[in-house]
N, C-alpha and C. Protein backbone atom coordinates (compact mmCIF):
# COMPACT_ATOMS: atom_id res chain seq x y z
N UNK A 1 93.39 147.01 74.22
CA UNK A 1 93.31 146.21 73.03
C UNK A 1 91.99 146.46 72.33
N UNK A 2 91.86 145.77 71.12
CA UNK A 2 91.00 146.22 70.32
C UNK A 2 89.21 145.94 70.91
N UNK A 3 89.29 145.05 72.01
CA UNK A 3 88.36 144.19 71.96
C UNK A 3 87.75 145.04 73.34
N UNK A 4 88.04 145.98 73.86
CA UNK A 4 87.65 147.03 74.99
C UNK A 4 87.22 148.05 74.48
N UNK A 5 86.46 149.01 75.69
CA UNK A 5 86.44 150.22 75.50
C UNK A 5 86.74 151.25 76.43
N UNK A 6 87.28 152.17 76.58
CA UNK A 6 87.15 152.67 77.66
C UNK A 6 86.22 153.76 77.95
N UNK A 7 85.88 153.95 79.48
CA UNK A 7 84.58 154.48 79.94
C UNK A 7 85.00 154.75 81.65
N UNK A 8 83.83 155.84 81.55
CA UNK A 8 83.83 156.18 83.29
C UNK A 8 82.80 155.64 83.60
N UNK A 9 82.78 155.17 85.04
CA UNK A 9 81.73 154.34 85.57
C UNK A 9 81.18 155.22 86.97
N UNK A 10 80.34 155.01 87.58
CA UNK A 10 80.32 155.25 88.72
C UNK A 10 80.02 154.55 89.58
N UNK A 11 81.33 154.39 90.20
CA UNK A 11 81.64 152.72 91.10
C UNK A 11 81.14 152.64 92.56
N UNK A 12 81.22 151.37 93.66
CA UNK A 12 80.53 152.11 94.51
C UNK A 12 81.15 152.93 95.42
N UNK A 13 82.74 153.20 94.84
CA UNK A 13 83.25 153.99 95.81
C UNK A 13 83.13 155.74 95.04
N UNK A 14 82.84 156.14 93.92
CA UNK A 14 82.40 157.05 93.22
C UNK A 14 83.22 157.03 92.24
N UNK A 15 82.69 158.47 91.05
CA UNK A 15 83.36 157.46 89.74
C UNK A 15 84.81 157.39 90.02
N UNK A 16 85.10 156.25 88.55
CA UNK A 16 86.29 155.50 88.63
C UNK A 16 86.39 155.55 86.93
N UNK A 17 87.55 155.34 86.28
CA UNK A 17 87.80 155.66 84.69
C UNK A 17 88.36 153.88 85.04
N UNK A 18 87.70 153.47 83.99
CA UNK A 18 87.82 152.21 83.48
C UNK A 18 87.36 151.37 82.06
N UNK A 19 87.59 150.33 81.78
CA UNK A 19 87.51 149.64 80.62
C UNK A 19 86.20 148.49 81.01
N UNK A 20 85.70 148.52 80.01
CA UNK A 20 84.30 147.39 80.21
C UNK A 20 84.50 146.58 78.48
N UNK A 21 84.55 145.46 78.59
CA UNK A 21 84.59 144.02 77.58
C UNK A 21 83.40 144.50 76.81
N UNK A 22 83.18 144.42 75.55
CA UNK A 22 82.23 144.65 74.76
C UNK A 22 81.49 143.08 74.48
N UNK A 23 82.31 142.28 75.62
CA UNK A 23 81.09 140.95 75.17
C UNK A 23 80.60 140.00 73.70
N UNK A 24 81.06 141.15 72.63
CA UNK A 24 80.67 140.44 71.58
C UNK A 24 81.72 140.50 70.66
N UNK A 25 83.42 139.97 71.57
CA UNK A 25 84.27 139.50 70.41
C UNK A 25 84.93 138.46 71.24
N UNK A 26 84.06 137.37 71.11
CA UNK A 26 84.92 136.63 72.11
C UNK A 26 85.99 135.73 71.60
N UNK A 27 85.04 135.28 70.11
CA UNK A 27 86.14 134.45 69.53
C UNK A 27 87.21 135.26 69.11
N UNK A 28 87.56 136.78 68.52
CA UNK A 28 88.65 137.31 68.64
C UNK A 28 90.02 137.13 69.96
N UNK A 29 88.76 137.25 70.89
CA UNK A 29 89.72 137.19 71.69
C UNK A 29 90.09 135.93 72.39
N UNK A 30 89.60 135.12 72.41
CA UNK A 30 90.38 133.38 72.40
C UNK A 30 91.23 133.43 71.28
N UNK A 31 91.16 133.85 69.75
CA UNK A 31 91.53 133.02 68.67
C UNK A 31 92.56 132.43 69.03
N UNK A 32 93.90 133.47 69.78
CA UNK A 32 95.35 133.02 69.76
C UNK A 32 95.62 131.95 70.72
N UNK A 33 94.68 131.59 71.70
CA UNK A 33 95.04 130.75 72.35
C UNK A 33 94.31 129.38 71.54
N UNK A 34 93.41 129.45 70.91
CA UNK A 34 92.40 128.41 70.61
C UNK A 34 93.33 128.04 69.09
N UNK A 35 94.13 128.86 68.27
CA UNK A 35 94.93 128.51 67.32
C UNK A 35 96.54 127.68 68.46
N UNK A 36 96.68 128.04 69.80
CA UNK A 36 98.28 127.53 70.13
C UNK A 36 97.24 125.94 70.52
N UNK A 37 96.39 125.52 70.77
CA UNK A 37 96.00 124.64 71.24
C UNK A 37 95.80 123.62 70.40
N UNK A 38 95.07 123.97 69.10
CA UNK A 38 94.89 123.32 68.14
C UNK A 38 96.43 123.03 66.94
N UNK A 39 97.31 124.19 67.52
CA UNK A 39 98.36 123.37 66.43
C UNK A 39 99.61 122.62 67.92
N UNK A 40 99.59 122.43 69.00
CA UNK A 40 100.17 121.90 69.78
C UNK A 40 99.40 120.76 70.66
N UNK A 41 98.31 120.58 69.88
CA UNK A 41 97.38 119.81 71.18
C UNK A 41 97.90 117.85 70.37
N UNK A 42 97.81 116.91 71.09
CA UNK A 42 98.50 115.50 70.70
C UNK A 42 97.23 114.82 71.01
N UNK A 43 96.68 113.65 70.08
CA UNK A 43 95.46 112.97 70.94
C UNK A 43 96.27 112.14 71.98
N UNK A 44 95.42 112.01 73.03
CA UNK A 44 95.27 111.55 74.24
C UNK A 44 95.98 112.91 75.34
N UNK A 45 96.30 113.52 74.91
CA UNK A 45 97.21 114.74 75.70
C UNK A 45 96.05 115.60 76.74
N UNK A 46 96.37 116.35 77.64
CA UNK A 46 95.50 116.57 78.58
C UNK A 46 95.66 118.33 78.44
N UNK A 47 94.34 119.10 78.46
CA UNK A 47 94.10 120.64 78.20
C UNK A 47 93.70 120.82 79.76
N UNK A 48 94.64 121.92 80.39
CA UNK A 48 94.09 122.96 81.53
C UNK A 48 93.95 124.28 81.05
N UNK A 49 93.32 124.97 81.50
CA UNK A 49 92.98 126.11 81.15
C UNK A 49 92.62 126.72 82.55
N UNK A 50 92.94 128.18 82.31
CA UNK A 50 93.03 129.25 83.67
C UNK A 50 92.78 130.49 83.51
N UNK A 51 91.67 131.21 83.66
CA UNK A 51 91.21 132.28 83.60
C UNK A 51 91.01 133.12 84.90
N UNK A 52 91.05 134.58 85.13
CA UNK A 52 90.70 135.26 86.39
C UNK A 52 90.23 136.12 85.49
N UNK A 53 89.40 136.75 86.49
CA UNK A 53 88.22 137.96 86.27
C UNK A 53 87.85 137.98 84.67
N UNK A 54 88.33 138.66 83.99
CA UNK A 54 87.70 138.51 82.54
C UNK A 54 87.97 137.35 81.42
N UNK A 55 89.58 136.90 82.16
CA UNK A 55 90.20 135.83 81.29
C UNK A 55 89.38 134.66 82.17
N UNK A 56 88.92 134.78 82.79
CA UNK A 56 87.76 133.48 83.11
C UNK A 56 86.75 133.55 82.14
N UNK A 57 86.17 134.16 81.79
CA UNK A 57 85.10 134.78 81.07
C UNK A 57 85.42 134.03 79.71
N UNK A 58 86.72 134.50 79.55
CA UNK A 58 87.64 133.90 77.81
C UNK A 58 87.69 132.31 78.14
N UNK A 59 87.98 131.91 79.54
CA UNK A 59 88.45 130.56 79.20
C UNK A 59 86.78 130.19 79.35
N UNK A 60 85.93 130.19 80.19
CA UNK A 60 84.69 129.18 79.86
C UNK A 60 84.22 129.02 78.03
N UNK A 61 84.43 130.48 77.41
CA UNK A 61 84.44 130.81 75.87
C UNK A 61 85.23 129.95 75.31
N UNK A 62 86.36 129.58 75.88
CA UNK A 62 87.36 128.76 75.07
C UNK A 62 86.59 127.40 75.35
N UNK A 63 86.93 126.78 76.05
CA UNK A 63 86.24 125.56 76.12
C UNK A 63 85.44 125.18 75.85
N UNK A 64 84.29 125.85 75.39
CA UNK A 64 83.34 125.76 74.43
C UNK A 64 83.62 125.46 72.96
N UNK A 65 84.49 126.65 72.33
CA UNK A 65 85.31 126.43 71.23
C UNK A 65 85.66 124.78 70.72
N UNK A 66 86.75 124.67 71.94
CA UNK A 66 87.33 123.32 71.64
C UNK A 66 86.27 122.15 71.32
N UNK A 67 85.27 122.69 72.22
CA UNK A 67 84.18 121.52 72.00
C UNK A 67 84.13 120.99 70.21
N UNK A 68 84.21 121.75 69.51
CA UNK A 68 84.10 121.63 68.15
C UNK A 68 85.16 121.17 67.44
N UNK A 69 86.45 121.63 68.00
CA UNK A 69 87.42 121.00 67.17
C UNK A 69 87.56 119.74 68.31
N UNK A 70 86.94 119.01 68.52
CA UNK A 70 86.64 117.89 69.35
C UNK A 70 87.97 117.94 69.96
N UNK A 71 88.33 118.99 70.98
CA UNK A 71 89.36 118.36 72.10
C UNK A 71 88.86 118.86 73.44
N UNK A 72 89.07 117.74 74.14
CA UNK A 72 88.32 117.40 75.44
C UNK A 72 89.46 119.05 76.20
N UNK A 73 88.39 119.08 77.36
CA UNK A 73 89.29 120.18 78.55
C UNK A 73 89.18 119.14 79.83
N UNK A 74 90.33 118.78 80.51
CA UNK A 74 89.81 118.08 81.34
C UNK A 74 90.18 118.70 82.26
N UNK A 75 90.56 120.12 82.50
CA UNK A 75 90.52 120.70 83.50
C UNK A 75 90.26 122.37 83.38
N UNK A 76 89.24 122.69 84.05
CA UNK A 76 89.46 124.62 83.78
C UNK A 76 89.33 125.06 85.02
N UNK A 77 90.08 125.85 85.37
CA UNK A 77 90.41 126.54 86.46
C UNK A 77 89.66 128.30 86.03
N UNK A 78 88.54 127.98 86.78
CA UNK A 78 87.81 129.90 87.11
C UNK A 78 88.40 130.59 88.12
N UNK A 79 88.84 132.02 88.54
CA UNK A 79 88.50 132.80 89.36
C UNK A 79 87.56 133.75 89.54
N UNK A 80 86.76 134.08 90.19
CA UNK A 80 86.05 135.51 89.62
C UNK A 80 85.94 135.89 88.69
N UNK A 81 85.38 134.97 87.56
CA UNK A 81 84.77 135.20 86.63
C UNK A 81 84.24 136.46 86.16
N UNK A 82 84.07 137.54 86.15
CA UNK A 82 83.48 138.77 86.05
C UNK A 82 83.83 139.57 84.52
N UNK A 83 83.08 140.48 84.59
CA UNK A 83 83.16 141.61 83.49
C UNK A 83 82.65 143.23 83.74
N UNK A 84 83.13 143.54 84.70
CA UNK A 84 82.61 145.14 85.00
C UNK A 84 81.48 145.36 84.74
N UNK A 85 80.82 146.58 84.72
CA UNK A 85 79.89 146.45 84.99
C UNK A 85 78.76 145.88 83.83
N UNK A 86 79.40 144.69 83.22
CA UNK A 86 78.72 143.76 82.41
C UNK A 86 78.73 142.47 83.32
N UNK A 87 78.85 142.10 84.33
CA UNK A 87 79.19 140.80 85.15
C UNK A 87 78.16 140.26 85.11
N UNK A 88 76.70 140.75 85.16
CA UNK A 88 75.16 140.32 85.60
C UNK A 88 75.16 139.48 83.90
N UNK A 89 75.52 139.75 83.09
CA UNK A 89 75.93 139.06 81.59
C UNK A 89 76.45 137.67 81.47
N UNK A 90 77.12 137.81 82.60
CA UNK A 90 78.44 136.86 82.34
C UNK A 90 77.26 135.22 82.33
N UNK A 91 77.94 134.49 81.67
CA UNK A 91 77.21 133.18 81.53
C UNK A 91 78.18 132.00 82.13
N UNK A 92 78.19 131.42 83.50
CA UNK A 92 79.02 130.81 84.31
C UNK A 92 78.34 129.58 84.51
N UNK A 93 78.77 128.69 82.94
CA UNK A 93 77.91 127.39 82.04
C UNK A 93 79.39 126.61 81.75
N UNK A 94 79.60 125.53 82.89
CA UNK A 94 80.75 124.73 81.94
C UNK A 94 79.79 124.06 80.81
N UNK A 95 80.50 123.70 79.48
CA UNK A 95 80.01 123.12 78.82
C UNK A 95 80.47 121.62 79.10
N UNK A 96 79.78 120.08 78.64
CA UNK A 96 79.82 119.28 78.89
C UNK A 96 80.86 118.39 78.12
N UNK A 97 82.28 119.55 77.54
CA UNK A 97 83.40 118.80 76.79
C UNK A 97 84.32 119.25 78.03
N UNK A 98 84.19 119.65 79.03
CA UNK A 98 84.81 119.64 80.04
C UNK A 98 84.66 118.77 81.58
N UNK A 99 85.98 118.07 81.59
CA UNK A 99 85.77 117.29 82.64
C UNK A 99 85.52 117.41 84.15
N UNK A 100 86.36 118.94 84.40
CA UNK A 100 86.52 119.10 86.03
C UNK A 100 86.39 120.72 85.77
N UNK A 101 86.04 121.23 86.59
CA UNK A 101 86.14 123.02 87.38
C UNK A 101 86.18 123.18 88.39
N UNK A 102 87.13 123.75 88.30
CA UNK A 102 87.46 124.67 89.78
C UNK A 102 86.88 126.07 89.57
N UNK A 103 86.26 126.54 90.08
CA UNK A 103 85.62 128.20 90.57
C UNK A 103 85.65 128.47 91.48
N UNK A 104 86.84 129.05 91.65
CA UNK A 104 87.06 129.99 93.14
C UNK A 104 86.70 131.21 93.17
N UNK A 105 85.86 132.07 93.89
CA UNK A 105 85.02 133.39 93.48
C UNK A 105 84.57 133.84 94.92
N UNK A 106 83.89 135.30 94.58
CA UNK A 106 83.84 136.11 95.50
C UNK A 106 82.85 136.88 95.32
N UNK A 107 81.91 137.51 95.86
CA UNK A 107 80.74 138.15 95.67
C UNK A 107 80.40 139.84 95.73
N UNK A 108 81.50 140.05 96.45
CA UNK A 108 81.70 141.51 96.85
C UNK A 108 81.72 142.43 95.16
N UNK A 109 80.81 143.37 94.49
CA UNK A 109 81.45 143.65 93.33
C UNK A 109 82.51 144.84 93.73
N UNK A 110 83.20 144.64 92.90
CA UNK A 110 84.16 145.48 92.94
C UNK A 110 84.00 147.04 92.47
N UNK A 111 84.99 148.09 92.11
CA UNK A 111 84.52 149.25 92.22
C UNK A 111 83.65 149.59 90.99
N UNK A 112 83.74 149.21 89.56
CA UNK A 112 83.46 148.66 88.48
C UNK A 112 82.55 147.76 88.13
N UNK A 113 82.03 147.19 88.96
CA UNK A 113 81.12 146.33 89.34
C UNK A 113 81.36 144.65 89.09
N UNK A 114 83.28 144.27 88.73
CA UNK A 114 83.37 142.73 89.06
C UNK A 114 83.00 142.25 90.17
N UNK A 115 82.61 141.09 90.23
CA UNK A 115 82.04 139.63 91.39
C UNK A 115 81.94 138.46 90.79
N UNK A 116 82.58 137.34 91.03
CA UNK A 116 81.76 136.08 90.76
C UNK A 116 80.54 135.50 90.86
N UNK A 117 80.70 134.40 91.09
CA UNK A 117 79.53 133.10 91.29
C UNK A 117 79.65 132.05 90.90
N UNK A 118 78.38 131.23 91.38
CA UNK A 118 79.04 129.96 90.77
C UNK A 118 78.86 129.30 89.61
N UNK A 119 79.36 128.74 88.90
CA UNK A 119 79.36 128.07 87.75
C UNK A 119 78.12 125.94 87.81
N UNK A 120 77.96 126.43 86.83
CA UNK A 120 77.12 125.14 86.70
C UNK A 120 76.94 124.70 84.80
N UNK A 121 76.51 123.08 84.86
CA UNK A 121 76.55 122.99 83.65
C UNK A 121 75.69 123.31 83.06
N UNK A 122 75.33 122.45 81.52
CA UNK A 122 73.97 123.13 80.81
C UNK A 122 72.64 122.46 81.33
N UNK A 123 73.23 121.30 82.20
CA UNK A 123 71.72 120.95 82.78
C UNK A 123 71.68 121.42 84.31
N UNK A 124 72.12 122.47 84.38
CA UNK A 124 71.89 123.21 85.81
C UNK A 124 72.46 122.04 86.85
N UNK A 125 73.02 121.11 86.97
CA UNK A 125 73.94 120.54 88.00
C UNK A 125 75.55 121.22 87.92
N UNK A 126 75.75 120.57 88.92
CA UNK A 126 77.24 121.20 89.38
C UNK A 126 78.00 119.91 89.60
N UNK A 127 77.48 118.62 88.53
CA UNK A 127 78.85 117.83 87.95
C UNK A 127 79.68 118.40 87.47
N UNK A 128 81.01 117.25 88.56
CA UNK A 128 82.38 117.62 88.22
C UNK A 128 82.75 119.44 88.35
N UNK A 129 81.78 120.15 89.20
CA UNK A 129 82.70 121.42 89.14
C UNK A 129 82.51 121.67 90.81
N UNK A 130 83.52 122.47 91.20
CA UNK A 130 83.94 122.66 92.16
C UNK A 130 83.67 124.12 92.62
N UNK A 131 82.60 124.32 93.41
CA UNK A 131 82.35 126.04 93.24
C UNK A 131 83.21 126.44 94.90
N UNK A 132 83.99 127.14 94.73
CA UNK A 132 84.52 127.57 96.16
C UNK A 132 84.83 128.46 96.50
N UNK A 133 83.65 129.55 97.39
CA UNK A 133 83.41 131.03 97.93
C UNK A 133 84.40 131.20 98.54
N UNK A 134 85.12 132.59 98.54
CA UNK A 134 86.45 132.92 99.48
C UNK A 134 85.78 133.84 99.86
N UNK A 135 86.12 134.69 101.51
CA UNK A 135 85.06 135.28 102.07
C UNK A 135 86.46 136.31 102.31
N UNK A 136 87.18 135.77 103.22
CA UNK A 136 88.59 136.34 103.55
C UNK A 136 89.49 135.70 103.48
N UNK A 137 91.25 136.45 103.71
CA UNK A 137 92.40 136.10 103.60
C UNK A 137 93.12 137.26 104.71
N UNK A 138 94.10 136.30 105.05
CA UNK A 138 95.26 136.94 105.82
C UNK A 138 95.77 137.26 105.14
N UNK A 139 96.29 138.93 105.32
CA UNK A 139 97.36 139.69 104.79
C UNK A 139 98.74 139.46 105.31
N UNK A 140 99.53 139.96 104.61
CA UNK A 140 101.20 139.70 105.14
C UNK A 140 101.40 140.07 106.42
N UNK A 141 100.72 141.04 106.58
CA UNK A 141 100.87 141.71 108.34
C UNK A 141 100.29 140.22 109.21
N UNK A 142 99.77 139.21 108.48
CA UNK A 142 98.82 138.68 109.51
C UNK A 142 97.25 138.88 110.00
N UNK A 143 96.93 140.30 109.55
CA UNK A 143 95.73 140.29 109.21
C UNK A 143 94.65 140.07 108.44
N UNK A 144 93.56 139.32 109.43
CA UNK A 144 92.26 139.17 108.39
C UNK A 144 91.98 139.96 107.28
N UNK A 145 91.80 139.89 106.15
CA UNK A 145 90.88 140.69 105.56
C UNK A 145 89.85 140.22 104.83
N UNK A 146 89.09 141.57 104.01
CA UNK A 146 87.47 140.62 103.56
C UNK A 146 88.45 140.39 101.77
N UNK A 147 87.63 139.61 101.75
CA UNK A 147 88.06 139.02 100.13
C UNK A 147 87.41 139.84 99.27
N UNK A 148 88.32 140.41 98.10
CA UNK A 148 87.62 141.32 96.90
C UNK A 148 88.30 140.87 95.70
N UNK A 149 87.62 141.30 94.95
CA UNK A 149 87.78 140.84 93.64
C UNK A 149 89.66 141.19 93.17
N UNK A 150 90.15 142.45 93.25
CA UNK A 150 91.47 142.29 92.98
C UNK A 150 92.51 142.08 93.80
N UNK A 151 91.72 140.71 94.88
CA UNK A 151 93.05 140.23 95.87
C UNK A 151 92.79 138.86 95.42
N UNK A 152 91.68 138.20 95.02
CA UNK A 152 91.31 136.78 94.75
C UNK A 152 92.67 136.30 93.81
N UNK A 153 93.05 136.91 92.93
CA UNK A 153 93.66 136.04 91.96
C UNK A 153 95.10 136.03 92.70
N UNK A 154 96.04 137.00 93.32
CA UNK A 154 97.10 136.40 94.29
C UNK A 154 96.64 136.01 95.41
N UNK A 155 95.75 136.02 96.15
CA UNK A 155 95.43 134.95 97.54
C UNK A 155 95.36 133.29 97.38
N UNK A 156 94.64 133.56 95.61
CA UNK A 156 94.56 131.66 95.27
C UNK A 156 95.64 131.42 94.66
N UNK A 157 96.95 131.59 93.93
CA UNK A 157 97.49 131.76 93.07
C UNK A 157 98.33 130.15 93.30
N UNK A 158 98.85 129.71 95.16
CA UNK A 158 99.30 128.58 95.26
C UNK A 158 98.01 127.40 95.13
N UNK A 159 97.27 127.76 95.21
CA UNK A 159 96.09 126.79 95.24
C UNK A 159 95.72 126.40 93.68
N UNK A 160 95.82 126.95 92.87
CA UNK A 160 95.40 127.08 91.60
C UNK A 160 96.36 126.34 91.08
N UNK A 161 97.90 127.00 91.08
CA UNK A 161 99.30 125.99 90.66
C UNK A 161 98.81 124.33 91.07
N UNK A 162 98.75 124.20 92.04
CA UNK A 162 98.57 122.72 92.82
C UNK A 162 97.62 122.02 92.21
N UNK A 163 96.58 122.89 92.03
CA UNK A 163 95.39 122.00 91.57
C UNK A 163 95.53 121.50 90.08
N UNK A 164 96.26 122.66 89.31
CA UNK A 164 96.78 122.09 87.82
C UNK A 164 97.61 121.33 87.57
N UNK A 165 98.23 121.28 88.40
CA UNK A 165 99.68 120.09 88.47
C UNK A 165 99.22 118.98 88.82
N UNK A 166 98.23 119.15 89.84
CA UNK A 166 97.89 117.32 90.23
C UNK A 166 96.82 117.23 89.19
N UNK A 167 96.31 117.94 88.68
CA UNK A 167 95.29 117.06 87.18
C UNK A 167 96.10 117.18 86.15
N UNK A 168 97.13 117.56 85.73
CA UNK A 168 97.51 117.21 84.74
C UNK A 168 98.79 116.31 84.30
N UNK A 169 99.23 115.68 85.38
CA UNK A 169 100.15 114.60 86.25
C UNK A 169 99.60 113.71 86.28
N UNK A 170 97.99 113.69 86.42
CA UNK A 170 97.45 112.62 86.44
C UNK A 170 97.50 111.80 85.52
N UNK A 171 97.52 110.20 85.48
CA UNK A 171 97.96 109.31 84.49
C UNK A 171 95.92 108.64 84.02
């Protein structure tokens, strides 16, 4: 899409041909969700939002957004927040029109150089957010493995469902 570029990197497994976020179109790239929100959103109605690896990146961006057209987020769901080898960039700041976060993340960078971390607000506390390191996961065989950036988003995928359903069920 318009809002990439593509590039060779040299990853740490050696190079790798990949795409890196140019960082400076963000509101392009929310607009379409930040226009379905604002013409479907109801007052008193409740906003989740769910981002992995770069679309985390978009949703902390979004929620910021909303801040202005004054609608509350009362829930955002992070994964591994990252941006190749722009991640050291990444700004992992709920803003304070958001009620709850979940950040589930992983540290390992990936070949490209994605990794998480944790998220905090603008006064450097970690009200209302939930930072939670995944180290490993059992594979289908049953085996351990170490947690990396492109297994995080199907290892959490039932955890994430659950957690959006019970906040946004909530009365």
């Amino acid at each position: 899409m318009k809002y990439w570029d593509e590039q060779v990197y040299n990853g740490q497994y050696g190079t790798v041909a990949g795409v890196t976020n140019t960082m400076g179109h963000l509101d392009g790239a929310t607009q379409k969700a930040y226009d379905y929100i604002l013409k479907n959103y109801k007052k008193g109605g409740r906003v989740a939002i769910y981002g992995y690896s770069y679309g985390g990146v978009l949703a902390l961006y979004l929620e910021k957004r909303l801040e202005a057209a004054k609608i509350k987020v009362n829930f955002l769901v992070t994964v591994d927040p990252a941006a190749g080898p722009n991640t050291k960039d990444v700004k992992r700041v709920v803003s304070n029109n958001t009620d709850e976060n979940l950040n589930i993340f992983q540290t390992t960078p990936s070949a490209i150089g994605s990794y998480g971390d944790k998220n905090k607000r603008e006064d450097d506390s970690e009200k209302g957010i939930i930072n939670e390191i995944k180290v490993s996961y059992v594979d289908e065989n049953g085996k351990k493995q170490k947690m990396v950036h492109s297994a995080i988003d199907d290892q959490t995928t039932q955890e994430v469902i659950d957690a959006i359903l019970k906040k946004v069920q909530k009365k």
